[in-house]
Structure formats: structure tokens, C-alpha cells
N, C-alpha and C. Protein backbone atom coordinates (compact mmCIF):
# COMPACT_ATOMS: atom_id res chain seq x y z
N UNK A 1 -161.94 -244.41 88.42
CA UNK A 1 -161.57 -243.36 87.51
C UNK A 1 -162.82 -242.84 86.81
N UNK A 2 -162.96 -241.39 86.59
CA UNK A 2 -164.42 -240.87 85.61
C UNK A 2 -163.73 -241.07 84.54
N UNK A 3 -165.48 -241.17 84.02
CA UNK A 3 -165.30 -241.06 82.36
C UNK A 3 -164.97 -240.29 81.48
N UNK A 4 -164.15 -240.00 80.37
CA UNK A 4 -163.65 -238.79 80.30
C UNK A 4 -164.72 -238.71 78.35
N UNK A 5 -165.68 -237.71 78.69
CA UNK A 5 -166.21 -237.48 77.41
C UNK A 5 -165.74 -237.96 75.97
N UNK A 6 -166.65 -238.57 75.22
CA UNK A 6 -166.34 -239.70 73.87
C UNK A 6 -165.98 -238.62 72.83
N UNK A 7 -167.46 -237.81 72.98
CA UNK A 7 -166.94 -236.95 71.42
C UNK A 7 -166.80 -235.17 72.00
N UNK A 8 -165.54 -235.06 71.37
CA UNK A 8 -165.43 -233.21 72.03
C UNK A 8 -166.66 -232.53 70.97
N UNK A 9 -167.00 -231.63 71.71
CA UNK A 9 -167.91 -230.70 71.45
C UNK A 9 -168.09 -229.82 69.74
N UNK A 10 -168.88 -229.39 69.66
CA UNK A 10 -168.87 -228.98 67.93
C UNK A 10 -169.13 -227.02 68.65
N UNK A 11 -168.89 -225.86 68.70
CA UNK A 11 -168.61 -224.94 68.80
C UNK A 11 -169.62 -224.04 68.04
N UNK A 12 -170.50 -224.01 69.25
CA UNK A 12 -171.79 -223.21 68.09
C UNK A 12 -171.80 -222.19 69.04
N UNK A 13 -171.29 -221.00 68.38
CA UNK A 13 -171.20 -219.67 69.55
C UNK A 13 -171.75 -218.66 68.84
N UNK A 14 -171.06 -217.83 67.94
CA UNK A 14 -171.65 -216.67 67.09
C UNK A 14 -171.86 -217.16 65.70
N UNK A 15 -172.79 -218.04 65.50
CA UNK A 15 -172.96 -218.68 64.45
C UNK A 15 -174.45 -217.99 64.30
N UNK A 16 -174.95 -217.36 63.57
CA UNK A 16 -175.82 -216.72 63.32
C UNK A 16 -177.15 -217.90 62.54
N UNK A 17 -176.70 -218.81 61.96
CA UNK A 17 -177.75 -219.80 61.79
C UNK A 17 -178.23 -220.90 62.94
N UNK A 18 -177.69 -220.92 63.72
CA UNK A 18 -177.59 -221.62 64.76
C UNK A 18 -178.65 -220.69 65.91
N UNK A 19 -177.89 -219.67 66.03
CA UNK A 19 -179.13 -218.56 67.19
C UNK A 19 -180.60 -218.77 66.32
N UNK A 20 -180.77 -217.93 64.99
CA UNK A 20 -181.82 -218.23 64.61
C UNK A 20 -182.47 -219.19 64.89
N UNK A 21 -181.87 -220.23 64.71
CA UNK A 21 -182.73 -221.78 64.99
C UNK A 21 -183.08 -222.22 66.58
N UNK A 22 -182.37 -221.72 67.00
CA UNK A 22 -182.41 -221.59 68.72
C UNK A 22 -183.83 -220.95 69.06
N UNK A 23 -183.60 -220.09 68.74
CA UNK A 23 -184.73 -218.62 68.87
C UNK A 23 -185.96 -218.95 68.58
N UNK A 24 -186.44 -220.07 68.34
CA UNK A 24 -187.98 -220.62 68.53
C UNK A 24 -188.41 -221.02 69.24
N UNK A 25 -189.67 -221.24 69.81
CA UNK A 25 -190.03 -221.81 70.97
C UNK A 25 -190.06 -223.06 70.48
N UNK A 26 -190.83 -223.65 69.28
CA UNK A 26 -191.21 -224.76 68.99
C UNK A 26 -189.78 -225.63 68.84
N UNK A 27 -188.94 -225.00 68.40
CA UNK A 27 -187.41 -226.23 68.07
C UNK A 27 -186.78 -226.68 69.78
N UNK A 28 -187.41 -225.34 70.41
CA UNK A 28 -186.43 -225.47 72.25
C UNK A 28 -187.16 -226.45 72.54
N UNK A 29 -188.24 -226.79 72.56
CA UNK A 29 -189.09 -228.27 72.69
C UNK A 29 -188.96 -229.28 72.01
N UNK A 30 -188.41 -229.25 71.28
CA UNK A 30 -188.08 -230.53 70.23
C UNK A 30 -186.55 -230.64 70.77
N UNK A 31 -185.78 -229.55 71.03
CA UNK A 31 -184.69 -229.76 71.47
C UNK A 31 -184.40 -230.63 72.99
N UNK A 32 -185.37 -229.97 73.55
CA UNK A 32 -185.67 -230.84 74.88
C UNK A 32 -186.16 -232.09 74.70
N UNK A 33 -187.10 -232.40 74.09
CA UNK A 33 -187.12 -234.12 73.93
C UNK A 33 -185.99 -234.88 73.44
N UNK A 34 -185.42 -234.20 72.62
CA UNK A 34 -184.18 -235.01 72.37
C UNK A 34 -183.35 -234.98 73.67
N UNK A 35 -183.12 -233.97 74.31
CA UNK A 35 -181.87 -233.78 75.58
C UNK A 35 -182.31 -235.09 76.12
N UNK A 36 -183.57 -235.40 76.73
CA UNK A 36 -184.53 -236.28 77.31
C UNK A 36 -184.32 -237.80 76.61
N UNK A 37 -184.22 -237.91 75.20
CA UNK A 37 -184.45 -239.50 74.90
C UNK A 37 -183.54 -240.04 74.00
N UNK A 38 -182.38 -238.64 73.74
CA UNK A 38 -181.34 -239.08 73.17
C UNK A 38 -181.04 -239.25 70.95
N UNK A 39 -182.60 -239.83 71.36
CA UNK A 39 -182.65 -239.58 69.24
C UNK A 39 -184.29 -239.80 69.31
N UNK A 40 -184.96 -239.29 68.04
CA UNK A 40 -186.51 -238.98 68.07
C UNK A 40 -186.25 -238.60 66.34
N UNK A 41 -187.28 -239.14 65.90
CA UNK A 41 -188.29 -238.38 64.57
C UNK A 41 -188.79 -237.87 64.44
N UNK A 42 -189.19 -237.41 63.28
CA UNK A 42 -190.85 -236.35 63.41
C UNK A 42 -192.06 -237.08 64.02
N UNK A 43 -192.38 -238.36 63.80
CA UNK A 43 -193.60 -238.97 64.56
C UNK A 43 -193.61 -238.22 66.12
N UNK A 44 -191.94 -239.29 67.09
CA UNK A 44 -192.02 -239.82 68.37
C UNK A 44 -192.34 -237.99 68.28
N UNK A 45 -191.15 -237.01 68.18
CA UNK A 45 -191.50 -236.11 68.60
C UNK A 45 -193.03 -235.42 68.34
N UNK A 46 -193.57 -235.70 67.15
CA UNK A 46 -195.20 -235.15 66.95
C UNK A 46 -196.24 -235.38 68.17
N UNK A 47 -195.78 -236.70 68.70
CA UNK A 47 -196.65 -237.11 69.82
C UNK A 47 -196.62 -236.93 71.03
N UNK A 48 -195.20 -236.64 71.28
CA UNK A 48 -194.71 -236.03 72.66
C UNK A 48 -195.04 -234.65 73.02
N UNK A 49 -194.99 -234.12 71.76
CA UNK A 49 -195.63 -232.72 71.51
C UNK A 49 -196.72 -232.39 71.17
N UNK A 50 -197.60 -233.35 71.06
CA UNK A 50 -198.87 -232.46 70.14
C UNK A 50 -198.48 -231.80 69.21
N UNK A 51 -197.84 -232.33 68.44
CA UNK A 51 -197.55 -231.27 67.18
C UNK A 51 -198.25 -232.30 66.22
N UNK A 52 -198.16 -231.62 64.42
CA UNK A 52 -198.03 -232.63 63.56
C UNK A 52 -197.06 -232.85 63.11
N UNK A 53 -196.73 -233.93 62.15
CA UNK A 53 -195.53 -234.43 61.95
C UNK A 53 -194.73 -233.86 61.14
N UNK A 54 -195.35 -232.87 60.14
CA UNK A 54 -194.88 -232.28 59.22
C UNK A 54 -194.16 -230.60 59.64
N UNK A 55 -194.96 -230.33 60.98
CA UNK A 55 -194.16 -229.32 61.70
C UNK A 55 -192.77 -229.30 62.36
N UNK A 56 -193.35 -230.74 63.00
CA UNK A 56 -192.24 -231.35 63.36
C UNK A 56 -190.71 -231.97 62.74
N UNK A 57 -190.69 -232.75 61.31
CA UNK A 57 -190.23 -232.80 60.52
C UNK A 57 -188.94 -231.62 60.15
N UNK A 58 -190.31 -230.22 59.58
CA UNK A 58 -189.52 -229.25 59.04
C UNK A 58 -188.36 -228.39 60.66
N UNK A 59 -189.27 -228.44 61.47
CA UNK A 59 -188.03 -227.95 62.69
C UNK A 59 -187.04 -228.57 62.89
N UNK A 60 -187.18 -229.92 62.60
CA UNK A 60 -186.10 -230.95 63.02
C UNK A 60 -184.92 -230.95 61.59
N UNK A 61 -185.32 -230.49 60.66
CA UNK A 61 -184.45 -230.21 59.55
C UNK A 61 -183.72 -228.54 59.80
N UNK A 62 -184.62 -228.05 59.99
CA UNK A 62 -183.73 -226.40 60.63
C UNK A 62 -182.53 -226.66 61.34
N UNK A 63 -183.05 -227.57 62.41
CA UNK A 63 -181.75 -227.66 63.49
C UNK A 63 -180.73 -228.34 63.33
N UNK A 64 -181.20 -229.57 62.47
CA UNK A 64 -179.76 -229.89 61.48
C UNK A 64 -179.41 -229.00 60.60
N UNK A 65 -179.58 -228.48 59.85
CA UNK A 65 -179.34 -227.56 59.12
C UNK A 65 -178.21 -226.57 59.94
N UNK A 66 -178.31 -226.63 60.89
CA UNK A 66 -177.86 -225.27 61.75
C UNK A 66 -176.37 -226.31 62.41
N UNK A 67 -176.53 -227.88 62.24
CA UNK A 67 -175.73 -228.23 63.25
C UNK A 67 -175.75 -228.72 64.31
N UNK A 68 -176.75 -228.28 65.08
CA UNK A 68 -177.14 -228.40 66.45
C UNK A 68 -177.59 -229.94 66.73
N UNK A 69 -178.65 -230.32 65.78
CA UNK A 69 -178.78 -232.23 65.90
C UNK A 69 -178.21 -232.73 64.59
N UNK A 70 -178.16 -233.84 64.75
CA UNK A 70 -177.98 -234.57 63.37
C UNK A 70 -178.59 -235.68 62.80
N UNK A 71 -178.27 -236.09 62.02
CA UNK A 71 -179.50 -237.14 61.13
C UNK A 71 -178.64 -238.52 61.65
N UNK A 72 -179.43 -239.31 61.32
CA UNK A 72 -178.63 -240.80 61.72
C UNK A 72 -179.16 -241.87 60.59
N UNK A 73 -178.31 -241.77 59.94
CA UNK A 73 -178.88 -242.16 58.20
C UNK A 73 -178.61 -244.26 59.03
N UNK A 74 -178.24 -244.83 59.89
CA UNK A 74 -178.19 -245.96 60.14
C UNK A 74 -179.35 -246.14 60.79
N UNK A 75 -180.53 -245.17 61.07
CA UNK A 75 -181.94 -245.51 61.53
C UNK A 75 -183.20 -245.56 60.48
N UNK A 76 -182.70 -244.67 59.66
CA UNK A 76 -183.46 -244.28 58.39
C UNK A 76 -183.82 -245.33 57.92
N UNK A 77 -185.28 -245.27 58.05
CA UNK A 77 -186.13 -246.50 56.87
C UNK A 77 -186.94 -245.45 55.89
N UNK A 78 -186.51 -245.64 54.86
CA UNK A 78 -187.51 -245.12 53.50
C UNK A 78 -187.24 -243.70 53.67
N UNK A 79 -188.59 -242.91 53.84
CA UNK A 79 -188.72 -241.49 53.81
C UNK A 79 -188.71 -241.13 55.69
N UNK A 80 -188.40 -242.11 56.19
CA UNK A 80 -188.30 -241.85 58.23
C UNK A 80 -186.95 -241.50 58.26
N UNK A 81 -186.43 -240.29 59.12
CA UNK A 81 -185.74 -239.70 59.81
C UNK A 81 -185.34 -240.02 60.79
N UNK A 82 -184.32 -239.76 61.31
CA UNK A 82 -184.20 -239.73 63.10
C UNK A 82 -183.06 -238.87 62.86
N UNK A 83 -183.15 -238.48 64.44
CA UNK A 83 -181.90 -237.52 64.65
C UNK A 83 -181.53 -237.59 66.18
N UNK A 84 -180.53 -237.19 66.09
CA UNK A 84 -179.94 -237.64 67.68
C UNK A 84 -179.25 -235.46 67.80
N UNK A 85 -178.82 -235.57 69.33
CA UNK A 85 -178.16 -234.59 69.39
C UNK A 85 -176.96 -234.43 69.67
N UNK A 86 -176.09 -233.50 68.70
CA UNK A 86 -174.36 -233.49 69.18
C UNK A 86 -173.95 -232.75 70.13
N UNK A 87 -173.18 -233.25 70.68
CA UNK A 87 -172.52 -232.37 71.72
C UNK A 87 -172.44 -231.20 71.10
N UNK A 88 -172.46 -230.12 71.49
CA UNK A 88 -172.29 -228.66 71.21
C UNK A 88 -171.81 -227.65 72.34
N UNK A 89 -171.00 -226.30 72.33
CA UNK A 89 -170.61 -225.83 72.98
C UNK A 89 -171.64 -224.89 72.39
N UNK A 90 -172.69 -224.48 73.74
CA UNK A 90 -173.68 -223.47 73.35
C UNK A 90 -173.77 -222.24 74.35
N UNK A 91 -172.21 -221.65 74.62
CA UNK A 91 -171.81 -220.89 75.20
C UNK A 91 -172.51 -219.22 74.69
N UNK A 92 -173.12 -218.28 75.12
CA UNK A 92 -173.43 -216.94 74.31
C UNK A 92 -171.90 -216.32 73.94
N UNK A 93 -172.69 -215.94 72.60
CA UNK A 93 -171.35 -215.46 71.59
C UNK A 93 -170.66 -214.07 72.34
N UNK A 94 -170.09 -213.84 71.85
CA UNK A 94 -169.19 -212.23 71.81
C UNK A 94 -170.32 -211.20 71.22
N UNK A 95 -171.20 -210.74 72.52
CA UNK A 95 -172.65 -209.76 71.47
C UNK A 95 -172.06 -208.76 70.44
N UNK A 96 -170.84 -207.88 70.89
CA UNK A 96 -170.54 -206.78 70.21
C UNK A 96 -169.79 -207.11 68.87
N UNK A 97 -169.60 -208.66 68.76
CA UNK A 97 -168.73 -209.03 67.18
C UNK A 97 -169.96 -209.89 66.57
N UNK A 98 -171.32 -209.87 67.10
CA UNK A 98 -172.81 -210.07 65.85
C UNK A 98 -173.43 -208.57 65.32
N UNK A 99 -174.24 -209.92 64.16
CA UNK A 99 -174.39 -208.43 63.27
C UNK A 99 -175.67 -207.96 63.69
N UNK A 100 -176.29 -207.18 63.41
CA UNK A 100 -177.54 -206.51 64.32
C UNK A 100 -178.79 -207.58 64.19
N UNK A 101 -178.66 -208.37 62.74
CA UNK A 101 -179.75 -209.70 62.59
C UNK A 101 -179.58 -210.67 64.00
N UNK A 102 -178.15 -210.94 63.60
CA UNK A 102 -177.69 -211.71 64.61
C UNK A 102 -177.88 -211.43 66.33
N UNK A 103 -177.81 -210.22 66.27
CA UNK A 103 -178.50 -209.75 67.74
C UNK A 103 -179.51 -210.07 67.68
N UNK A 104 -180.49 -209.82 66.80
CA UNK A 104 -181.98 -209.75 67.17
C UNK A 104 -182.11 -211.04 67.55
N UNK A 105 -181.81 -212.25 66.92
CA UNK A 105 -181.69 -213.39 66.82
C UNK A 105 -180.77 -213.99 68.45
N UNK A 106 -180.25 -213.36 68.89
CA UNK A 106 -179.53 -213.94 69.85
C UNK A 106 -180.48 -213.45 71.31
N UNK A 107 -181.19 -212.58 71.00
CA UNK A 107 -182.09 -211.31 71.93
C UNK A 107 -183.07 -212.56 72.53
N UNK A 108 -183.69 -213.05 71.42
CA UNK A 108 -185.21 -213.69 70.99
C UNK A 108 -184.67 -215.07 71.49
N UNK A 109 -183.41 -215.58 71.52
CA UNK A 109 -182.87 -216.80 71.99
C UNK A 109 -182.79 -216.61 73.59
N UNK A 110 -182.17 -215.53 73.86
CA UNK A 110 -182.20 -215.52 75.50
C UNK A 110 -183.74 -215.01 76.30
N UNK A 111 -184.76 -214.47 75.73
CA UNK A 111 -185.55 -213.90 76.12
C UNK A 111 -186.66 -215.76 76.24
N UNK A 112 -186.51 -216.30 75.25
CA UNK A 112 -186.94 -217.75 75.51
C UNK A 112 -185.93 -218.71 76.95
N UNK A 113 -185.10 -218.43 76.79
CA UNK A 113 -184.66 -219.36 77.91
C UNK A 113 -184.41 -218.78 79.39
N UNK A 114 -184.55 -218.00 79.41
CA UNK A 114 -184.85 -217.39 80.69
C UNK A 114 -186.00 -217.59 82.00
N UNK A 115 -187.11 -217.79 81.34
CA UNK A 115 -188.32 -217.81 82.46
C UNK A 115 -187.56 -219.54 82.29
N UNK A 116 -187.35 -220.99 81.58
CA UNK A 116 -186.60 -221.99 82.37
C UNK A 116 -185.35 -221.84 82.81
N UNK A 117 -184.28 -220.62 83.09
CA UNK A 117 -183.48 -221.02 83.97
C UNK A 117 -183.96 -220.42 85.09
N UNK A 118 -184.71 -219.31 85.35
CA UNK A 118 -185.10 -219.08 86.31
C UNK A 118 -185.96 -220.27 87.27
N UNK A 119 -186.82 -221.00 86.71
CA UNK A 119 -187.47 -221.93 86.95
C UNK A 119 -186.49 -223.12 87.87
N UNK A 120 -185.39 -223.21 86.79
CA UNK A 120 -184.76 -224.35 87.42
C UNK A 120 -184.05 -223.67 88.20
N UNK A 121 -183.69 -222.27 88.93
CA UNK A 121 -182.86 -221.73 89.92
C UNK A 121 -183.93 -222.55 91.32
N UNK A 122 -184.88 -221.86 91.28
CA UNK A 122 -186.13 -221.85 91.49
C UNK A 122 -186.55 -223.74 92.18
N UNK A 123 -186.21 -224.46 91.42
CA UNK A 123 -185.78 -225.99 91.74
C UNK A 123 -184.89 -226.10 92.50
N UNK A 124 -183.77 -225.52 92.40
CA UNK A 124 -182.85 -225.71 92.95
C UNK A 124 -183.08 -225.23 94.30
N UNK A 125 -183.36 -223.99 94.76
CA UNK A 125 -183.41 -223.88 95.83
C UNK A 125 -184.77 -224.27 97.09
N UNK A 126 -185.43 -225.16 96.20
CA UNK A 126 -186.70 -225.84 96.64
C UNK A 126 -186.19 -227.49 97.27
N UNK A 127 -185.14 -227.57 96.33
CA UNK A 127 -184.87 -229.04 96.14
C UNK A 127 -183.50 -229.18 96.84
N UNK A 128 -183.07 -228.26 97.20
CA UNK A 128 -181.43 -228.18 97.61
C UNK A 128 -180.93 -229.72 98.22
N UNK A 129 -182.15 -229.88 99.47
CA UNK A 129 -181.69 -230.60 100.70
C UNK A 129 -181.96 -232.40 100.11
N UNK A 130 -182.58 -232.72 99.19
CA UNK A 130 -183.48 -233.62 99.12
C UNK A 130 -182.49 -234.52 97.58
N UNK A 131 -181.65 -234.36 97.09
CA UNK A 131 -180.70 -234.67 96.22
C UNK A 131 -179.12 -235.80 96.70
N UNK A 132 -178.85 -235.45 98.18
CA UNK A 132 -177.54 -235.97 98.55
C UNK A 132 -177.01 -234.91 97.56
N UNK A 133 -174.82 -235.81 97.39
CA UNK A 133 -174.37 -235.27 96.95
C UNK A 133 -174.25 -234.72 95.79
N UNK A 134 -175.20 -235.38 94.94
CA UNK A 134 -175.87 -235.08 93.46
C UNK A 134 -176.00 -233.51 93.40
N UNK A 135 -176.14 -232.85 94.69
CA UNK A 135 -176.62 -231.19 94.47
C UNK A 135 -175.13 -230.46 95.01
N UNK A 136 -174.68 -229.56 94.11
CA UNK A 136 -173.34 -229.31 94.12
C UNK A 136 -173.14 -227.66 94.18
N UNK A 137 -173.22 -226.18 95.21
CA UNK A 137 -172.87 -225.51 94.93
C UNK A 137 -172.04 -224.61 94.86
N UNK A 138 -171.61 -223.36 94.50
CA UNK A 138 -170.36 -222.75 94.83
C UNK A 138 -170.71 -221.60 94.30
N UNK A 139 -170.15 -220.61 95.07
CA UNK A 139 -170.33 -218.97 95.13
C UNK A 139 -168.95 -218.43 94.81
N UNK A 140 -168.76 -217.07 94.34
CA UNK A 140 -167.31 -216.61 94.67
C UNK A 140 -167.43 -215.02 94.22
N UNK A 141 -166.94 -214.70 95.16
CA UNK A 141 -166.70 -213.12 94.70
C UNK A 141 -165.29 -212.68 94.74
N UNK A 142 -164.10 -212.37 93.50
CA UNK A 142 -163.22 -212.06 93.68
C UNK A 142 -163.10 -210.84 92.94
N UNK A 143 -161.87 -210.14 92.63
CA UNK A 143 -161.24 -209.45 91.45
C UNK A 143 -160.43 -209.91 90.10
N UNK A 144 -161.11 -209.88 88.83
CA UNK A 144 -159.99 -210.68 87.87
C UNK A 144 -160.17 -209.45 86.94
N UNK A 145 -159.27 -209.40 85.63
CA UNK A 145 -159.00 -209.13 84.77
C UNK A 145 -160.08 -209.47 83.69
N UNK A 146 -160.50 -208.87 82.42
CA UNK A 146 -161.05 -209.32 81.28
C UNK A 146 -160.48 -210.89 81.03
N UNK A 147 -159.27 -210.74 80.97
CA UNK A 147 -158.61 -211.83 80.43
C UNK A 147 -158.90 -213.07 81.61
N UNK A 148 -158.53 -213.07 83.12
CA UNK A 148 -158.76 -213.96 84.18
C UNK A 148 -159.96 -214.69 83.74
N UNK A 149 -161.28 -213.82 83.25
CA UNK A 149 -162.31 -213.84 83.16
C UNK A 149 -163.10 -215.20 81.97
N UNK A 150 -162.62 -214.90 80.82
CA UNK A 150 -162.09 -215.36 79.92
C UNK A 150 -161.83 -216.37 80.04
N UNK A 151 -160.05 -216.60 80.77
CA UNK A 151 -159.80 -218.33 80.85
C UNK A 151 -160.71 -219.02 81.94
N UNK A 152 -160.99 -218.36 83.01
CA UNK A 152 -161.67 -219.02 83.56
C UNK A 152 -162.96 -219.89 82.90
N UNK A 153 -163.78 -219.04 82.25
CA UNK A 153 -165.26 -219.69 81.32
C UNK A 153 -164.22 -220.95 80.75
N UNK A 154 -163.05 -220.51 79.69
CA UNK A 154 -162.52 -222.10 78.95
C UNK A 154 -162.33 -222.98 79.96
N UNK A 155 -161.63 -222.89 80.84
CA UNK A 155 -161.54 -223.80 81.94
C UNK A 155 -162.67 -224.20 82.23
N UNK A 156 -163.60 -223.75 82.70
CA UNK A 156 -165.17 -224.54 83.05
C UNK A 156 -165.71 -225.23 81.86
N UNK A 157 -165.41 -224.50 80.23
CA UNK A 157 -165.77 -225.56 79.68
C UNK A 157 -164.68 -226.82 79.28
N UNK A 158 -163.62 -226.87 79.48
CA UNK A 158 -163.01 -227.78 79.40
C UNK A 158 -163.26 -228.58 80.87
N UNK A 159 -163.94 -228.36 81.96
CA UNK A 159 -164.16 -229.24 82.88
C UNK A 159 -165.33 -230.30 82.55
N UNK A 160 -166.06 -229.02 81.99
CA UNK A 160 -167.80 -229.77 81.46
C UNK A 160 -167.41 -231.11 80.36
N UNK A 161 -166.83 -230.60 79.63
CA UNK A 161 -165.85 -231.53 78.41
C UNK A 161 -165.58 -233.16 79.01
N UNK A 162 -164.43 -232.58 80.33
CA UNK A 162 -164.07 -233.71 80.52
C UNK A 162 -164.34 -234.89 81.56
N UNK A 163 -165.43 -233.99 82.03
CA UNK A 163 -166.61 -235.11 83.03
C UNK A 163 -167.61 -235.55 82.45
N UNK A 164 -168.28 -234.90 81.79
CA UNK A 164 -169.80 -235.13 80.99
C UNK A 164 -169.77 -235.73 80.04
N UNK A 165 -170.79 -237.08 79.54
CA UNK A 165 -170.96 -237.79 78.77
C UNK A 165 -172.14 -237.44 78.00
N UNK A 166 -172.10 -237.73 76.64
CA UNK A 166 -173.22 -237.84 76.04
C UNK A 166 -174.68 -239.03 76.84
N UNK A 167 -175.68 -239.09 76.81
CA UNK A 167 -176.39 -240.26 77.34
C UNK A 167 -175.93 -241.59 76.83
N UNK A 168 -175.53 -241.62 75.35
CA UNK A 168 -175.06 -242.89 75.11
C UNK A 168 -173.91 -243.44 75.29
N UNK A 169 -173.11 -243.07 75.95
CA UNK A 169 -171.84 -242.82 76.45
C UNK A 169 -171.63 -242.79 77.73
N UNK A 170 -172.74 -242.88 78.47
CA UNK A 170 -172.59 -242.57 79.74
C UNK A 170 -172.47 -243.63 80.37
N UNK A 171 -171.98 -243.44 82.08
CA UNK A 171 -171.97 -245.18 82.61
C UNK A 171 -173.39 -245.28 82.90
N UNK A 172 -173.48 -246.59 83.29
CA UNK A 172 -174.38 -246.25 83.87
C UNK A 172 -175.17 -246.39 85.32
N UNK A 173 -174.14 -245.51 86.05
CA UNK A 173 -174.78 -245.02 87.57
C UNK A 173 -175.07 -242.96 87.36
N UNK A 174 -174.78 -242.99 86.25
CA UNK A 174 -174.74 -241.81 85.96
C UNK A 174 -176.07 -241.00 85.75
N UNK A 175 -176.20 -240.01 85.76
CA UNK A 175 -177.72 -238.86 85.91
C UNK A 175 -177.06 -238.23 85.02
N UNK A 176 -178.64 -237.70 84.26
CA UNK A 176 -178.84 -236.52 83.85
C UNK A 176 -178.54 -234.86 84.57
N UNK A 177 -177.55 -234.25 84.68
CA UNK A 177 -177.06 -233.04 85.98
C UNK A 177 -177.32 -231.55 85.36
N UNK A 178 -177.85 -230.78 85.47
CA UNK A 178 -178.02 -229.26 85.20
C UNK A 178 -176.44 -228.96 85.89
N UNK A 179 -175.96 -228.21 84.97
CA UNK A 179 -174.91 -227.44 85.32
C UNK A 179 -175.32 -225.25 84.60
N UNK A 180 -174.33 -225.37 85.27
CA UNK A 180 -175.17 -223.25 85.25
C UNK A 180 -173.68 -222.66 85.49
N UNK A 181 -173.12 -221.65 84.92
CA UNK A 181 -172.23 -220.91 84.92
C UNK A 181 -172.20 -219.41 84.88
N UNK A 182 -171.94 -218.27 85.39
CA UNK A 182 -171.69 -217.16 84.97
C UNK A 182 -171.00 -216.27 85.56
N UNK A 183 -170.60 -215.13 85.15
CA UNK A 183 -170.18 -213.85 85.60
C UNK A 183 -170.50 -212.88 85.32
N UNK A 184 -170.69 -212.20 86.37
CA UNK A 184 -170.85 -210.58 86.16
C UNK A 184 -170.19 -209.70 86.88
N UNK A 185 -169.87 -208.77 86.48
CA UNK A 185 -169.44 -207.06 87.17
C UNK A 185 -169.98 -206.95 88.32
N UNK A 186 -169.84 -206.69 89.52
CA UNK A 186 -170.33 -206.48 90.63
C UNK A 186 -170.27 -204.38 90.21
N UNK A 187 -171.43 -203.77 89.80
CA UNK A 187 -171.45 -202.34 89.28
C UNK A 187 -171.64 -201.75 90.29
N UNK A 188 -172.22 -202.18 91.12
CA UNK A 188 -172.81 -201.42 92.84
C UNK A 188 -171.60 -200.86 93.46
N UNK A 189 -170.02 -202.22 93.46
CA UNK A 189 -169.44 -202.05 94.34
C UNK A 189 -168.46 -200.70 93.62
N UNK A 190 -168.65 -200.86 92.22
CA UNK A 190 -167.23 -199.74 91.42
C UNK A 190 -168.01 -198.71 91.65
N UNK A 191 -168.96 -198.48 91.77
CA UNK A 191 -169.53 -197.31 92.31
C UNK A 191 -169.58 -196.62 93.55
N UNK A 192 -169.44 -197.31 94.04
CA UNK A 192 -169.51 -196.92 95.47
C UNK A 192 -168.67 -196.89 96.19
């Protein structure tokens, strides 16, 4: 039987403090060491990064601040921190119901993560053969509705939900897995 995910997800979509905090380069790296080791301080992360600690520190308070990680007051010695990361649903919001800050802010968030998903497309099709069944893909071109459209994304995230473990939670024969989702308008074909 799979494991069916410990803690459901916290819902960070059109949260306008949350994009902001996204929208740095320096926190998407701090964010990534955590994806990577599960909980980190300002030190571990200062050193993983070449940063200093006090840069490090204040980013790592933004992103709690925002939600996105959290503090773990049962690691805390004295004035030391740690923070781990929560599950989050970090789905892109509804653009046309943010406010124009909030765009800018959501703009500057996707314009950073782009050259790495391209990268990891880019992996993927380098690496396809060399994974076993670990490498998983699927294509589809149909006709749906706004709405089809819609449940479908909840459905994928309620799939992600109920296979995927946090790392500490996980079994352990289990991997770290890139998963990737989207849709678009096929505009070529309504045209033509």
C-alpha cells in the first residue's frame, strides 16, 4: 500500500506576501537547501551558500513571515533558529484577481524560475533512458471546458497530496521526484 501524505498542504496561491518573498533570487536558494536537507539555520545555510549569516538569517525570517517555512522552536538553542519547510500548495494564482503590486511581484517570481524549469526539462530529456521506472511521462491533447480545466489541476493536486511525502515522512525506498504540470490553449489550432 503507498503512503498517503502526513500533513495536507498550507495554500499559498494569491497571497501577495508570499509571491513577494518568492520573487528573490537569494530566498529561491535558501529555499532550495531546505527542499534538499529538510531544516537549516542561518549558519548551515550561510555556508552552503556563501552567504553571511545575518543575510541569511533576515531571508529566512521573510519566508516565515510569508508562511512558506517555519521555525522549529524544539531546535532552538538561545538566539539559534532553525526552520524546516511546510508543505505548501504553490500553484500560480488567478493573475487577473492580483493587484498590479501583486503582479509585479508574481512577474519577478516566474521570470526567476524559469531558466530552472527549463533546465530541468532539459534533464529530463538528456536523462530520459537512464532512470528505470522512476522517469514517468505523459502527453495529451484534448478539448475541455474552463471548468474541465480547472478540476482537472485540483485533481492533480489532490494526486500530488496523496502520494507525496514530506522527507520526514517519507519511507524509506523513496526519492526525491520532480513533478511538472500544465495547460495551455492550443491558439494555432482555433485559428486555423
Amino acid at each position: 500500500m503507498l503512503a498517503m501524505a502526513k500533513t495536507p498542504p498550507r495554500k499559498v496561491t494569491s497571497d501577495g506576501k508570499a509571491l513577494k518573498a518568492l520573487a528573490n533570487p537569494r530566498r529561491a536558494r535558501i529555499l532550495q537547501e531546505l527542499g534538499k536537507h529538510g531544516q537549516a539555520n542561518s549558519t548551515t545555510v550561510a555556508e552552503s551558500l556563501g552567504e553571511n549569516t545575518g543575510t541569511t538569517s533576515y531571508h529566512l525570517r521573510v519566508l516565515a513571515e510569508a508562511g512558506i517555512i517555519e521555525e522549529m522552536p524544539e531546535r532552538a538553542t538561545g538566539r539559534e533558529r532553525w526552520y524546516r519547510t511546510v508543505p505548501t500548495d504553490r500553484r500560480a494564482p488567478e493573475y487577473d484577481s492580483l493587484s498590479e503590486e501583486d503582479k509585479a511581484a508574481y512577474d519577478a517570481w516566474a521570470r526567476l524560475r524559469m531558466p530552472g524549469e527549463i533546465a530541468l526539462f532539459q534533464r529530463l530529456v538528456q536523462e530520459y533512458n537512464q532512470h528505470g521506472g522512476w522517469v514517468q511521462v505523459s502527453r495529451g491533447y484534448d478539448h475541455y471546458t474552463l471548468d474541465e480545466v480547472k478540476a482537472l489541476n485540483e485533481d492533480y493536486i489532490e494526486l500530488l497530496n496523496k502520494y507525496g511525502s514530506p522527507k520526514e515522512d517519507a519511507p524509506p525506498d523513496a526519492r526525491p521526484v520532480y513533478t511538472r504540470f500544465f495547460t495551455f490553449p492550443d491558439t494555432e489550432a482555433e485559428s486555423g
